[in-house]
PDB file of N, CA and C in Angstrom:
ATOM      1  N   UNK A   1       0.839  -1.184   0.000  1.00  0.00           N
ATOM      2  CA  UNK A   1       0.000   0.000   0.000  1.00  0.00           C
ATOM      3  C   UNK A   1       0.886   1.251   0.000  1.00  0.00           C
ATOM      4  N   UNK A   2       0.505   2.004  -0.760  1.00  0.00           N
ATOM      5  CA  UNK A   2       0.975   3.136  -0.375  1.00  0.00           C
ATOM      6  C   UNK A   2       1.051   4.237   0.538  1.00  0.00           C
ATOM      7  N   UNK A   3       2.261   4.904   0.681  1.00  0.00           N
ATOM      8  CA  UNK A   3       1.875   6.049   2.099  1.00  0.00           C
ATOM      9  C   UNK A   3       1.786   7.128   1.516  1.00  0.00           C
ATOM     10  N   UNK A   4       1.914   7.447   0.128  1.00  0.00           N
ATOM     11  CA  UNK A   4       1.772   8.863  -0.083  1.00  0.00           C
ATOM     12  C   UNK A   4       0.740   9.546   0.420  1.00  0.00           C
ATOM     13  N   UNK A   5       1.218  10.460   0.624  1.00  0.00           N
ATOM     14  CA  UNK A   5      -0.532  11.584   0.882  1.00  0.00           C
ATOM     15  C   UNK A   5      -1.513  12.058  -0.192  1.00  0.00           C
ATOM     16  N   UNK A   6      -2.609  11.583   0.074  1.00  0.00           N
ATOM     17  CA  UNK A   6      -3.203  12.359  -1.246  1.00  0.00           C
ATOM     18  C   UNK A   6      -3.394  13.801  -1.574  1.00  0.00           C
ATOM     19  N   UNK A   7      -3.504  13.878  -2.530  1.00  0.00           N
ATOM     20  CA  UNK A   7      -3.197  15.514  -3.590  1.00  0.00           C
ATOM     21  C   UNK A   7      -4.139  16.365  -2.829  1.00  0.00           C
ATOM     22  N   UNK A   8      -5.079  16.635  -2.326  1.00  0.00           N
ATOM     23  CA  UNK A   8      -5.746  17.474  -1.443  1.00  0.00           C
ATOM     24  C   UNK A   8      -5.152  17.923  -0.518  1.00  0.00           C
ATOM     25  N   UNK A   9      -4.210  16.693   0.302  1.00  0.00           N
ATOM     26  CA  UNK A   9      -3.713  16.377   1.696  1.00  0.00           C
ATOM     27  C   UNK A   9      -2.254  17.683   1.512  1.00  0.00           C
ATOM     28  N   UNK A  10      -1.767  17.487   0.183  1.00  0.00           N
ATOM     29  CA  UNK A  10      -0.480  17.620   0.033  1.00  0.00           C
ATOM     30  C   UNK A  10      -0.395  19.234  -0.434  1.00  0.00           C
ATOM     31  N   UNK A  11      -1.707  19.792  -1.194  1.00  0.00           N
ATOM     32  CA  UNK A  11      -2.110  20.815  -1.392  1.00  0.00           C
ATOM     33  C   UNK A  11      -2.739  21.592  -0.178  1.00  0.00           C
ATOM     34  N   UNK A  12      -2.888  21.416   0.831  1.00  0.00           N
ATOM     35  CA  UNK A  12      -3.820  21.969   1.798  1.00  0.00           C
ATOM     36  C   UNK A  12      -2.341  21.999   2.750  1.00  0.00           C
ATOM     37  N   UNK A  13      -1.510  20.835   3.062  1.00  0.00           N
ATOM     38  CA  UNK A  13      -0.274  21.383   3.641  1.00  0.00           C
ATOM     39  C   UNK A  13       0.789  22.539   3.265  1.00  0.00           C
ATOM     40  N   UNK A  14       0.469  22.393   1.874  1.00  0.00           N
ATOM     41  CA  UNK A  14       1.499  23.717   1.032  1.00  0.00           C
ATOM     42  C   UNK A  14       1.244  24.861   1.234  1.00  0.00           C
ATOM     43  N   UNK A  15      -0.026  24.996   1.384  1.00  0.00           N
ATOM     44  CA  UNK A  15      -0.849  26.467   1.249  1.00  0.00           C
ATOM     45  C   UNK A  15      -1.111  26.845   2.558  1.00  0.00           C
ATOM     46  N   UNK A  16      -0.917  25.921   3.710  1.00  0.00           N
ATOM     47  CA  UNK A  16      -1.408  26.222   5.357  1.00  0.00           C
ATOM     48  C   UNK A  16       0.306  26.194   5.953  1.00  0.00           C
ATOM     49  N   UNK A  17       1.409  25.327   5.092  1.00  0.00           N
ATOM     50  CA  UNK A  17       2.744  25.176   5.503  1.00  0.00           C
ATOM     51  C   UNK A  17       3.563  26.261   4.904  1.00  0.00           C
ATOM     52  N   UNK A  18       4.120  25.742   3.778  1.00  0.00           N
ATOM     53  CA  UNK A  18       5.211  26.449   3.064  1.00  0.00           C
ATOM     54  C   UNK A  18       5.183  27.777   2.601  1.00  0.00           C
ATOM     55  N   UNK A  19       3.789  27.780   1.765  1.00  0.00           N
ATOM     56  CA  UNK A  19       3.526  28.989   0.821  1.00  0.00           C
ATOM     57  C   UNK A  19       2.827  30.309   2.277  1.00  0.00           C
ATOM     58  N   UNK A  20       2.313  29.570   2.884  1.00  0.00           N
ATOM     59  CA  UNK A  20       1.945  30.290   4.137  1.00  0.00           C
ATOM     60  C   UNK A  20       2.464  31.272   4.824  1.00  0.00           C
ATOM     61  N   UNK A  21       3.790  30.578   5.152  1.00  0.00           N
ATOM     62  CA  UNK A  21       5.444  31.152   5.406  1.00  0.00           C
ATOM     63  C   UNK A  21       5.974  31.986   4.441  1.00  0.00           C
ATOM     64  N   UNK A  22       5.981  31.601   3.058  1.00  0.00           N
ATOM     65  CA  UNK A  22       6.638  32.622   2.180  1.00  0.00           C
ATOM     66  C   UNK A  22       5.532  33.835   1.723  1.00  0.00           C
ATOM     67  N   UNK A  23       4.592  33.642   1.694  1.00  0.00           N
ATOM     68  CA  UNK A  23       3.671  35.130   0.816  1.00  0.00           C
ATOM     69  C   UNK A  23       2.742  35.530   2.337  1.00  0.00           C
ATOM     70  N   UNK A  24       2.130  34.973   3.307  1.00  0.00           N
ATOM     71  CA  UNK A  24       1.702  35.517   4.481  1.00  0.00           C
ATOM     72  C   UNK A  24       0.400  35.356   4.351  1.00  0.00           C
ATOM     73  N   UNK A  25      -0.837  36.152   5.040  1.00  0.00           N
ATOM     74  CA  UNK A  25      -1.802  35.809   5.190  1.00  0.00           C
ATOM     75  C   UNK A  25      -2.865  36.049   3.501  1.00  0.00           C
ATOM     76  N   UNK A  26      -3.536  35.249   3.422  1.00  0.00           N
ATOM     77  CA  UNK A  26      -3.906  35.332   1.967  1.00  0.00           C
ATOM     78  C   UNK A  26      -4.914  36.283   1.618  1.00  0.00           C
ATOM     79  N   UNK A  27      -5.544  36.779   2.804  1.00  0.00           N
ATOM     80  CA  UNK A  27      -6.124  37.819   2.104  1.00  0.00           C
ATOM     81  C   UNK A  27      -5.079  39.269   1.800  1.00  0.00           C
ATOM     82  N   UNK A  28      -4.279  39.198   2.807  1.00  0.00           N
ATOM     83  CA  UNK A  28      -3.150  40.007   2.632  1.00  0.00           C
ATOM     84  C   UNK A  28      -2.451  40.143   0.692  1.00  0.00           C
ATOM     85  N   UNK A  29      -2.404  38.496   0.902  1.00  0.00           N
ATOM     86  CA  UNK A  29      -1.348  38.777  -0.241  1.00  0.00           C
ATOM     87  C   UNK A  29      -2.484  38.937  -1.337  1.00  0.00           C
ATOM     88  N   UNK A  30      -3.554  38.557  -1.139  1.00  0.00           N
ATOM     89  CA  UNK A  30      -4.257  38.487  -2.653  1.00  0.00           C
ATOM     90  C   UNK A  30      -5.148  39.750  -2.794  1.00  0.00           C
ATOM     91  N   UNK A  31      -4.953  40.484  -1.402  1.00  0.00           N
ATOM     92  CA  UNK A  31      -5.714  41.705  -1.587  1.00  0.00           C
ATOM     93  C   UNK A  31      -4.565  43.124  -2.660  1.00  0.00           C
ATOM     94  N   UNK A  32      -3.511  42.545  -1.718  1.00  0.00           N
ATOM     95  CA  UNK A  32      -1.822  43.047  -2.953  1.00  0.00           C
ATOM     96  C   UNK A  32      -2.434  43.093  -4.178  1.00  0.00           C
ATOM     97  N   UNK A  33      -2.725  41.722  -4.691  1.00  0.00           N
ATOM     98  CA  UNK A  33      -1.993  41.236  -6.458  1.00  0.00           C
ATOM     99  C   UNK A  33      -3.600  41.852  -6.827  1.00  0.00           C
ATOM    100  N   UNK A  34      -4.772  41.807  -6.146  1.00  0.00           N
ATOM    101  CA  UNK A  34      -6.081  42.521  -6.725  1.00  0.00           C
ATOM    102  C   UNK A  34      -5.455  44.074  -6.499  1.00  0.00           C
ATOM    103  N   UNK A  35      -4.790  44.637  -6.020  1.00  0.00           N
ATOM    104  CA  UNK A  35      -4.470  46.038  -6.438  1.00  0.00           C
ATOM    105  C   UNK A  35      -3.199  46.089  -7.360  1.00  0.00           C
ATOM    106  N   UNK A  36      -2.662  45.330  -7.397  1.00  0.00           N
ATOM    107  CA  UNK A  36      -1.677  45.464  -8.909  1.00  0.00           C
ATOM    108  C   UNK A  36      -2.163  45.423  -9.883  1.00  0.00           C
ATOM    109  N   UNK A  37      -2.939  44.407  -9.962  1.00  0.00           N
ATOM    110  CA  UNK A  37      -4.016  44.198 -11.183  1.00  0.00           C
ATOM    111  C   UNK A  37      -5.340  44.941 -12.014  1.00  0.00           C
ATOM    112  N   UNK A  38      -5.737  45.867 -10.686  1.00  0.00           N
ATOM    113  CA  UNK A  38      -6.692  46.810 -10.919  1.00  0.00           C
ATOM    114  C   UNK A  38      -6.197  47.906 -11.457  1.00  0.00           C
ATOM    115  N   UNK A  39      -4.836  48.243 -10.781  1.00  0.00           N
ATOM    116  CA  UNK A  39      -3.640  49.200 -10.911  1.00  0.00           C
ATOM    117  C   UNK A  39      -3.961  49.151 -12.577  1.00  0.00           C
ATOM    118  N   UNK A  40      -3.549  48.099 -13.029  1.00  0.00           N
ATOM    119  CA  UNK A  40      -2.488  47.638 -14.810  1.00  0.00           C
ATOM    120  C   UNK A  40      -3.900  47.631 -15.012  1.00  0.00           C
ATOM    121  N   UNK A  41      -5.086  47.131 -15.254  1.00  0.00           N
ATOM    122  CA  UNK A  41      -6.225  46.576 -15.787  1.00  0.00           C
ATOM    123  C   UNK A  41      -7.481  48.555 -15.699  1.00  0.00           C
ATOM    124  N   UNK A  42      -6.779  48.938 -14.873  1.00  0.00           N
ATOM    125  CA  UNK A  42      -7.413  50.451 -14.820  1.00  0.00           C
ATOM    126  C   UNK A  42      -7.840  50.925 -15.929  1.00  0.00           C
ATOM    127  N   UNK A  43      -7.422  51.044 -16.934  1.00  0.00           N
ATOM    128  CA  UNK A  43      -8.527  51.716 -18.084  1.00  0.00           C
ATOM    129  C   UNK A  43      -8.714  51.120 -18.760  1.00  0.00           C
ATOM    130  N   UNK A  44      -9.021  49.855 -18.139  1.00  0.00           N
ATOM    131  CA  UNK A  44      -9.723  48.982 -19.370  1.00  0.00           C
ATOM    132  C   UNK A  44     -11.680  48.498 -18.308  1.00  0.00           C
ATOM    133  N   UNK A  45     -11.494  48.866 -17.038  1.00  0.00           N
ATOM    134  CA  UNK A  45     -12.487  48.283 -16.125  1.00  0.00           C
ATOM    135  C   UNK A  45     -13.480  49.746 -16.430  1.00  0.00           C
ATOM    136  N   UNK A  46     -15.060  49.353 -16.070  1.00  0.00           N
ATOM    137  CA  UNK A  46     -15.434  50.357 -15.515  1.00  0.00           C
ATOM    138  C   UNK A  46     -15.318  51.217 -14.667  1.00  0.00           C
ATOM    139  N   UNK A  47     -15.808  52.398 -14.432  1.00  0.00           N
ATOM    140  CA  UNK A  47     -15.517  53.170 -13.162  1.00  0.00           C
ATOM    141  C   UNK A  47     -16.394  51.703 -12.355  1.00  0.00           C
ATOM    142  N   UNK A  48     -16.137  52.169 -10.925  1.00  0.00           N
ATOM    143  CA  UNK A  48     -16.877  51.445 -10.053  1.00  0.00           C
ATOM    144  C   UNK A  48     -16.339  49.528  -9.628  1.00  0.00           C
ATOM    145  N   UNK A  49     -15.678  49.437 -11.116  1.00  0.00           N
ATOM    146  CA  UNK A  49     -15.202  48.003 -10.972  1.00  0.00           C
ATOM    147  C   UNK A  49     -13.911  47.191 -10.060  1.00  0.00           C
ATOM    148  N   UNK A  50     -14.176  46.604  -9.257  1.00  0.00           N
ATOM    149  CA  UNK A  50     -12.821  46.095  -8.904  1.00  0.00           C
ATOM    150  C   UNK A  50     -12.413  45.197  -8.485  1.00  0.00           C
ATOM    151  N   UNK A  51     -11.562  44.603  -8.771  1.00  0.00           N
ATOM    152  CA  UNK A  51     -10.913  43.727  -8.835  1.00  0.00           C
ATOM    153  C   UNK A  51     -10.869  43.013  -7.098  1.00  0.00           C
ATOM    154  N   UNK A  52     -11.107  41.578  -7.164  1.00  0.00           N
ATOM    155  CA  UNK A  52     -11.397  41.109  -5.586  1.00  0.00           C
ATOM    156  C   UNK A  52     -10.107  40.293  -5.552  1.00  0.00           C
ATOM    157  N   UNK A  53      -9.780  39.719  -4.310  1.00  0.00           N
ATOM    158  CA  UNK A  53      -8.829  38.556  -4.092  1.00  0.00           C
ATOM    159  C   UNK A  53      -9.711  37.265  -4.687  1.00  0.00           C
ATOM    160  N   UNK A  54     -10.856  37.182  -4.450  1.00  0.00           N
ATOM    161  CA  UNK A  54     -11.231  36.095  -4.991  1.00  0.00           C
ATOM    162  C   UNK A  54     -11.109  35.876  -6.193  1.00  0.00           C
ATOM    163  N   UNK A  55     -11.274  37.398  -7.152  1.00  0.00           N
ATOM    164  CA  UNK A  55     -10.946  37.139  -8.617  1.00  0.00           C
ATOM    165  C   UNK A  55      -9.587  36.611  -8.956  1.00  0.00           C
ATOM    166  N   UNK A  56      -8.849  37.136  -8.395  1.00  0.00           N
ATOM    167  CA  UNK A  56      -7.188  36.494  -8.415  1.00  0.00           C
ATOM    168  C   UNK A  56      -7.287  35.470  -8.372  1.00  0.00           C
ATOM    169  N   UNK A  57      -7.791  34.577  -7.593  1.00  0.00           N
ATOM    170  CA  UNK A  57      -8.279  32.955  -7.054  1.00  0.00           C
ATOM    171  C   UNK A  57      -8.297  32.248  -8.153  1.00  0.00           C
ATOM    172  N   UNK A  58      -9.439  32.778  -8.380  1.00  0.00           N
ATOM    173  CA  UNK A  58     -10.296  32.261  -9.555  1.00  0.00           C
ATOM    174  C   UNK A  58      -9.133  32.510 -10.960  1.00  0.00           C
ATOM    175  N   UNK A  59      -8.891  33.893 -11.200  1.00  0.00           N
ATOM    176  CA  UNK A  59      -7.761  33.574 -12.134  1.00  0.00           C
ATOM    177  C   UNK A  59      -6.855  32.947 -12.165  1.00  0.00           C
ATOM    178  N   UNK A  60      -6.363  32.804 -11.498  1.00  0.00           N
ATOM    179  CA  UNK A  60      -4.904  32.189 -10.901  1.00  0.00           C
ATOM    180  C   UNK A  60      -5.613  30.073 -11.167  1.00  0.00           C
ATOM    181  N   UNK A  61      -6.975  29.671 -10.735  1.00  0.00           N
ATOM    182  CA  UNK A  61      -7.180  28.424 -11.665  1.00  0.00           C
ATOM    183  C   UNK A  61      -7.483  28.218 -12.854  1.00  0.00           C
ATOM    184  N   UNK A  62      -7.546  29.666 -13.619  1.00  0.00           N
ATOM    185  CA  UNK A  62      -7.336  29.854 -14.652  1.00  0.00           C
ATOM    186  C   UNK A  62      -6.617  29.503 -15.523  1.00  0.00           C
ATOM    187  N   UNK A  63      -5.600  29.966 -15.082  1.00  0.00           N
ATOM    188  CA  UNK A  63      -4.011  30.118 -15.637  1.00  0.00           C
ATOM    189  C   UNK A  63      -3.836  28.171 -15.613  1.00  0.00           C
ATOM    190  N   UNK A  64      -4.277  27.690 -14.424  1.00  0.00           N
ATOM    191  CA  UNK A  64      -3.485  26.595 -14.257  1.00  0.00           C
ATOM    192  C   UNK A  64      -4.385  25.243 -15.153  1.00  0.00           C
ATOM    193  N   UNK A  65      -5.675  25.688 -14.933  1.00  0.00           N
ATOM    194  CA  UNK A  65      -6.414  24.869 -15.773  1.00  0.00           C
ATOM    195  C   UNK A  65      -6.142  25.463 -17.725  1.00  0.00           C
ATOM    196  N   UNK A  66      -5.690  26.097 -17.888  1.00  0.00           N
ATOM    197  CA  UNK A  66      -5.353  26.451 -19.184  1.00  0.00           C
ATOM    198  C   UNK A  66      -3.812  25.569 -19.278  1.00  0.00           C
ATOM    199  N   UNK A  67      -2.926  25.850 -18.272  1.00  0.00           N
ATOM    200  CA  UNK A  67      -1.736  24.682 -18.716  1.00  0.00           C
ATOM    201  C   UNK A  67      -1.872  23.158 -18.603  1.00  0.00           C
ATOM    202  N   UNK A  68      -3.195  22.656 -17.539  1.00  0.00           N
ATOM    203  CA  UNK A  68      -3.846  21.497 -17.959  1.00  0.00           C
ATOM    204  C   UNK A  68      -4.075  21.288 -19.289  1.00  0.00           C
ATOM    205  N   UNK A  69      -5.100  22.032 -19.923  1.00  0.00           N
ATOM    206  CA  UNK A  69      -5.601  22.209 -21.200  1.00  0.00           C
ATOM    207  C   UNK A  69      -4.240  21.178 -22.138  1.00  0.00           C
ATOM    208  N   UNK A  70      -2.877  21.973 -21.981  1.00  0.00           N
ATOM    209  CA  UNK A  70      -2.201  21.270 -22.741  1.00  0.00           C
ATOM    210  C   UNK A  70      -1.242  20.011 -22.318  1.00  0.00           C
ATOM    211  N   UNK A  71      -0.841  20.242 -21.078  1.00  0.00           N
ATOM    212  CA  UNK A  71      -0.408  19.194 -20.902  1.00  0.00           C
ATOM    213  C   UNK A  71      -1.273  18.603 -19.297  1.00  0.00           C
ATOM    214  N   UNK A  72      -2.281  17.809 -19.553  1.00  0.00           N
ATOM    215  CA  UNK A  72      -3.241  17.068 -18.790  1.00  0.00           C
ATOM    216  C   UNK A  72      -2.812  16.455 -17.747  1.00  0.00           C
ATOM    217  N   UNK A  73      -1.601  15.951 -18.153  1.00  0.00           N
ATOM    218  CA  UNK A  73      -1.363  14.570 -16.709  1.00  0.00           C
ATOM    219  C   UNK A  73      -0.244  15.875 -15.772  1.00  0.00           C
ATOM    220  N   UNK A  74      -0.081  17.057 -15.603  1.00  0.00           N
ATOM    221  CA  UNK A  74       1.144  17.663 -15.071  1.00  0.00           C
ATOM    222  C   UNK A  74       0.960  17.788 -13.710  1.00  0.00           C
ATOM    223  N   UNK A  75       1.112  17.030 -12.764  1.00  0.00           N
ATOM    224  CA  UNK A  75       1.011  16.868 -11.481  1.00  0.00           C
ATOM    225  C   UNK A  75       0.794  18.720 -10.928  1.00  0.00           C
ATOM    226  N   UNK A  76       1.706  18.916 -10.743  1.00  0.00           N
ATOM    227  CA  UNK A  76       1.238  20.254 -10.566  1.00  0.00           C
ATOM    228  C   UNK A  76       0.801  21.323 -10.622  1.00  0.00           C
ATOM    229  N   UNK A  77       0.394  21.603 -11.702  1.00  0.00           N
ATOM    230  CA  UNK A  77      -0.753  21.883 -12.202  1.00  0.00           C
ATOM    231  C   UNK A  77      -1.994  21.575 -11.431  1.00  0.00           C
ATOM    232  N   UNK A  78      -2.147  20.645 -11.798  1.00  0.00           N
ATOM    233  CA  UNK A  78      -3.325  19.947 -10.583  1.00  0.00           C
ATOM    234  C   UNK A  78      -3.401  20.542  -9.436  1.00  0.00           C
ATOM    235  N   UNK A  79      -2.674  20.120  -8.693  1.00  0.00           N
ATOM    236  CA  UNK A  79      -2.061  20.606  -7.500  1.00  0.00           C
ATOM    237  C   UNK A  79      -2.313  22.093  -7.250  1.00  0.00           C
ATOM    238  N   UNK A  80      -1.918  22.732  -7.837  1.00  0.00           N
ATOM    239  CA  UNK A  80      -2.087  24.470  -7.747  1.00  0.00           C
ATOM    240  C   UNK A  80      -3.547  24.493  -8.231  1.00  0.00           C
ATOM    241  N   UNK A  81      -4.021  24.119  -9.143  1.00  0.00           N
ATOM    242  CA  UNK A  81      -5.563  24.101  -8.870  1.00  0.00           C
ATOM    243  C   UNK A  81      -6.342  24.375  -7.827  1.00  0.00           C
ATOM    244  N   UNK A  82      -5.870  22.687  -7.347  1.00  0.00           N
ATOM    245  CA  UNK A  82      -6.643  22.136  -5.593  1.00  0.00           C
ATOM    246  C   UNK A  82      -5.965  23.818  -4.735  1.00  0.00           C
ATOM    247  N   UNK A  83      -4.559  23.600  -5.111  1.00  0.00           N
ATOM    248  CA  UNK A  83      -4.114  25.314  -4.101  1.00  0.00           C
ATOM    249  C   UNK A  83      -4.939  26.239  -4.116  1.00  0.00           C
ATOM    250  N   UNK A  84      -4.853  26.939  -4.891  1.00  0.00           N
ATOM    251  CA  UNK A  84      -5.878  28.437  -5.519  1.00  0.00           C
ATOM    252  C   UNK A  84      -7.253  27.693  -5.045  1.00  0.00           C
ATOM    253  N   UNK A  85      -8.041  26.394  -5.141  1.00  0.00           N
ATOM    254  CA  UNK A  85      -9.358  26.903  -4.929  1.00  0.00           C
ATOM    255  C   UNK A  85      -9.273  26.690  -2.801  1.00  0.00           C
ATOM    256  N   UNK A  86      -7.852  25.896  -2.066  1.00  0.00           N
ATOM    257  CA  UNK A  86      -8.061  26.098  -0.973  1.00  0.00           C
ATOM    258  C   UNK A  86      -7.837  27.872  -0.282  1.00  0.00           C
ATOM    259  N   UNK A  87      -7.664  28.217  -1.430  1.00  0.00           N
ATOM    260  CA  UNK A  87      -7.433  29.867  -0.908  1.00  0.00           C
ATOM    261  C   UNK A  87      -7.972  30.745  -0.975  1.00  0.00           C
ATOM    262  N   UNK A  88      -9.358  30.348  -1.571  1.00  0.00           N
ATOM    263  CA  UNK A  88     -10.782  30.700  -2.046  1.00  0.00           C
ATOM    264  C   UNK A  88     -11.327  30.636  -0.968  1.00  0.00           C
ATOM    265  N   UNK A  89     -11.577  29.876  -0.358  1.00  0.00           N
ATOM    266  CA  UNK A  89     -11.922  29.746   0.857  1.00  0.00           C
ATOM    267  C   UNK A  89     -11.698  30.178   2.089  1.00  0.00           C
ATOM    268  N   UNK A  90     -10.139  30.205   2.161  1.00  0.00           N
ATOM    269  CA  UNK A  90      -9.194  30.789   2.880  1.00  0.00           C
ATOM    270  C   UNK A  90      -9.655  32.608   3.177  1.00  0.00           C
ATOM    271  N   UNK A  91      -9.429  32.814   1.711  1.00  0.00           N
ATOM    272  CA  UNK A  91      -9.867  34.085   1.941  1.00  0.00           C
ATOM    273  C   UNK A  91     -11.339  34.770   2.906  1.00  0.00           C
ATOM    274  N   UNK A  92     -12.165  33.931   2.214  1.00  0.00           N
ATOM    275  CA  UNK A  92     -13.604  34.197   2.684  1.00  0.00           C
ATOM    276  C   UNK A  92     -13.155  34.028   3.917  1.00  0.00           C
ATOM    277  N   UNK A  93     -12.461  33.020   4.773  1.00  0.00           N
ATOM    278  CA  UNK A  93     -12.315  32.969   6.258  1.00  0.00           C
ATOM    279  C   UNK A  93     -12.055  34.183   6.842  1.00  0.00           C
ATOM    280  N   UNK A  94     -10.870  34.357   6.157  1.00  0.00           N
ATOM    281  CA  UNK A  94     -10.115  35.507   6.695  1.00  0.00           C
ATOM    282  C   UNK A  94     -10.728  36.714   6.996  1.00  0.00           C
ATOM    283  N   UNK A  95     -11.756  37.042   5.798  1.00  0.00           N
ATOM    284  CA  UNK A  95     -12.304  38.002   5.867  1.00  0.00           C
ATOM    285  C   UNK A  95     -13.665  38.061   6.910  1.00  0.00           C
ATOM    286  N   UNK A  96     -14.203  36.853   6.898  1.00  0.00           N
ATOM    287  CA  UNK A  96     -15.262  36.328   8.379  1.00  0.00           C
ATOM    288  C   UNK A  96     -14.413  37.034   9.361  1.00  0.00           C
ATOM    289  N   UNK A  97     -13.468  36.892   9.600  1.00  0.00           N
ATOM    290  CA  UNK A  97     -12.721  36.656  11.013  1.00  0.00           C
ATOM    291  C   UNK A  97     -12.772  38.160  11.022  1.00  0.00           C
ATOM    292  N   UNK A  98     -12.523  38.922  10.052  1.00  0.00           N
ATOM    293  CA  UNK A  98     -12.388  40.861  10.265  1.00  0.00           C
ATOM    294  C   UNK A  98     -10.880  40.608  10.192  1.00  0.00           C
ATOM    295  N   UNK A  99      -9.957  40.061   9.763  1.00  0.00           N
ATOM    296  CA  UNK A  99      -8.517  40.448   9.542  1.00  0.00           C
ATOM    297  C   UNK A  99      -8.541  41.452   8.821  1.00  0.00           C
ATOM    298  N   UNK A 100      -7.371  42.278   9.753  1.00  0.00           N
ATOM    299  CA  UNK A 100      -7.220  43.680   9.340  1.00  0.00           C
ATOM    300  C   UNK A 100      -5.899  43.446   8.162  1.00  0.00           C
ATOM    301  N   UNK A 101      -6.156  44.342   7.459  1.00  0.00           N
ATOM    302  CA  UNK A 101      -5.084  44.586   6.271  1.00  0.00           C
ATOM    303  C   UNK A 101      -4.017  45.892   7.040  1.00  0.00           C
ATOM    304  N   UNK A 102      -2.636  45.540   6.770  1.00  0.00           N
ATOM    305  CA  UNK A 102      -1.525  46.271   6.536  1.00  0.00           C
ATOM    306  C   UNK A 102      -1.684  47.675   5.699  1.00  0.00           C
ATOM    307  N   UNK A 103      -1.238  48.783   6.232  1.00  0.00           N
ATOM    308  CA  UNK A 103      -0.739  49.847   5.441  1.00  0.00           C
ATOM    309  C   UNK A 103      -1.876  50.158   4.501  1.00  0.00           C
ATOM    310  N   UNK A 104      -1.763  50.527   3.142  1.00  0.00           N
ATOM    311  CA  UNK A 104      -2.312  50.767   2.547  1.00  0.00           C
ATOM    312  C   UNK A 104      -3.366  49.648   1.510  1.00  0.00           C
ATOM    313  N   UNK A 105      -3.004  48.383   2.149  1.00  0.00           N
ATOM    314  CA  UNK A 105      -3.398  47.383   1.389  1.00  0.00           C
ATOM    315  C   UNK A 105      -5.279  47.436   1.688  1.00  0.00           C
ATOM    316  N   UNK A 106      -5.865  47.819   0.679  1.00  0.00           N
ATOM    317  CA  UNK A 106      -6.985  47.641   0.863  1.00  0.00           C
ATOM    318  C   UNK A 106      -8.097  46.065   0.598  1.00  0.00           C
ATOM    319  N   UNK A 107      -9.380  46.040   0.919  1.00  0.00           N
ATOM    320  CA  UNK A 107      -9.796  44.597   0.348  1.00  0.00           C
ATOM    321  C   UNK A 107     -11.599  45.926  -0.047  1.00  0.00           C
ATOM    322  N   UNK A 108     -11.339  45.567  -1.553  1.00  0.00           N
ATOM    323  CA  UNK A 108     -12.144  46.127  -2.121  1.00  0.00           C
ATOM    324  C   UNK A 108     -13.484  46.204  -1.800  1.00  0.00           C
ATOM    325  N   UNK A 109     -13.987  44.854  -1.058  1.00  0.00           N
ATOM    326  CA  UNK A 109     -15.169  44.487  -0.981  1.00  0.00           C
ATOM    327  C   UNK A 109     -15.894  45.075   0.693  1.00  0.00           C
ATOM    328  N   UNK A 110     -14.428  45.638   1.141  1.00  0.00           N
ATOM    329  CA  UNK A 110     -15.123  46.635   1.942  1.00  0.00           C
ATOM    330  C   UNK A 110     -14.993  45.663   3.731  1.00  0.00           C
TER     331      UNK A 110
END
């Protein structure tokens, strides 16, 4: 039998372990990359429009289900999938909880 961990198991440790440690709390970081993005994407959005951490989320399985698209079996790929949608979630927590954002980092949704 095997002991590996399964791909959920191994994705939910990355994103609560490693990646946790390196980029910080996720609404933090994804409230960042939704203002870089709104930043660059600015005159192309409506007034009023903006860009969420969840959209990042969601893009970001974008990106990864599009490199599925071509190469199907790529373990990680996968993997960052299962990541990005445990951070979907993540976020919504975070934001339940009232975590306060750093400095100027705003979370659009108020």
């Amino acid at each position: 039998a095997s002991t590996k961990k399964p791909m959920l198991h191994q994705a939910q440790e990355l994103i609560e372990g490693a990646r946790q440690s390196d980029y910080g709390d996720k609404l933090t970081n994804f409230s960042q990359i939704a203002m870089l993005w709104q930043a660059t994407l600015a005159h192309k959005l409506p007034a009023g429009v903006n860009i969420t951490p969840e959209d990042v989320a969601v893009c970001m399985m974008q990106v990864k289900i599009a490199r599925l698209a071509k190469s199907p079996d790529h373990k990680d790929s996968i993997m960052d999938v299962a990541g990005y949608a445990g951070c979907y979630s993540i976020l919504q927590d975070e934001r339940v909880e009232g975590m306060e954002l750093p400095g100027a980092i705003i979370d659009p949704r108020g």
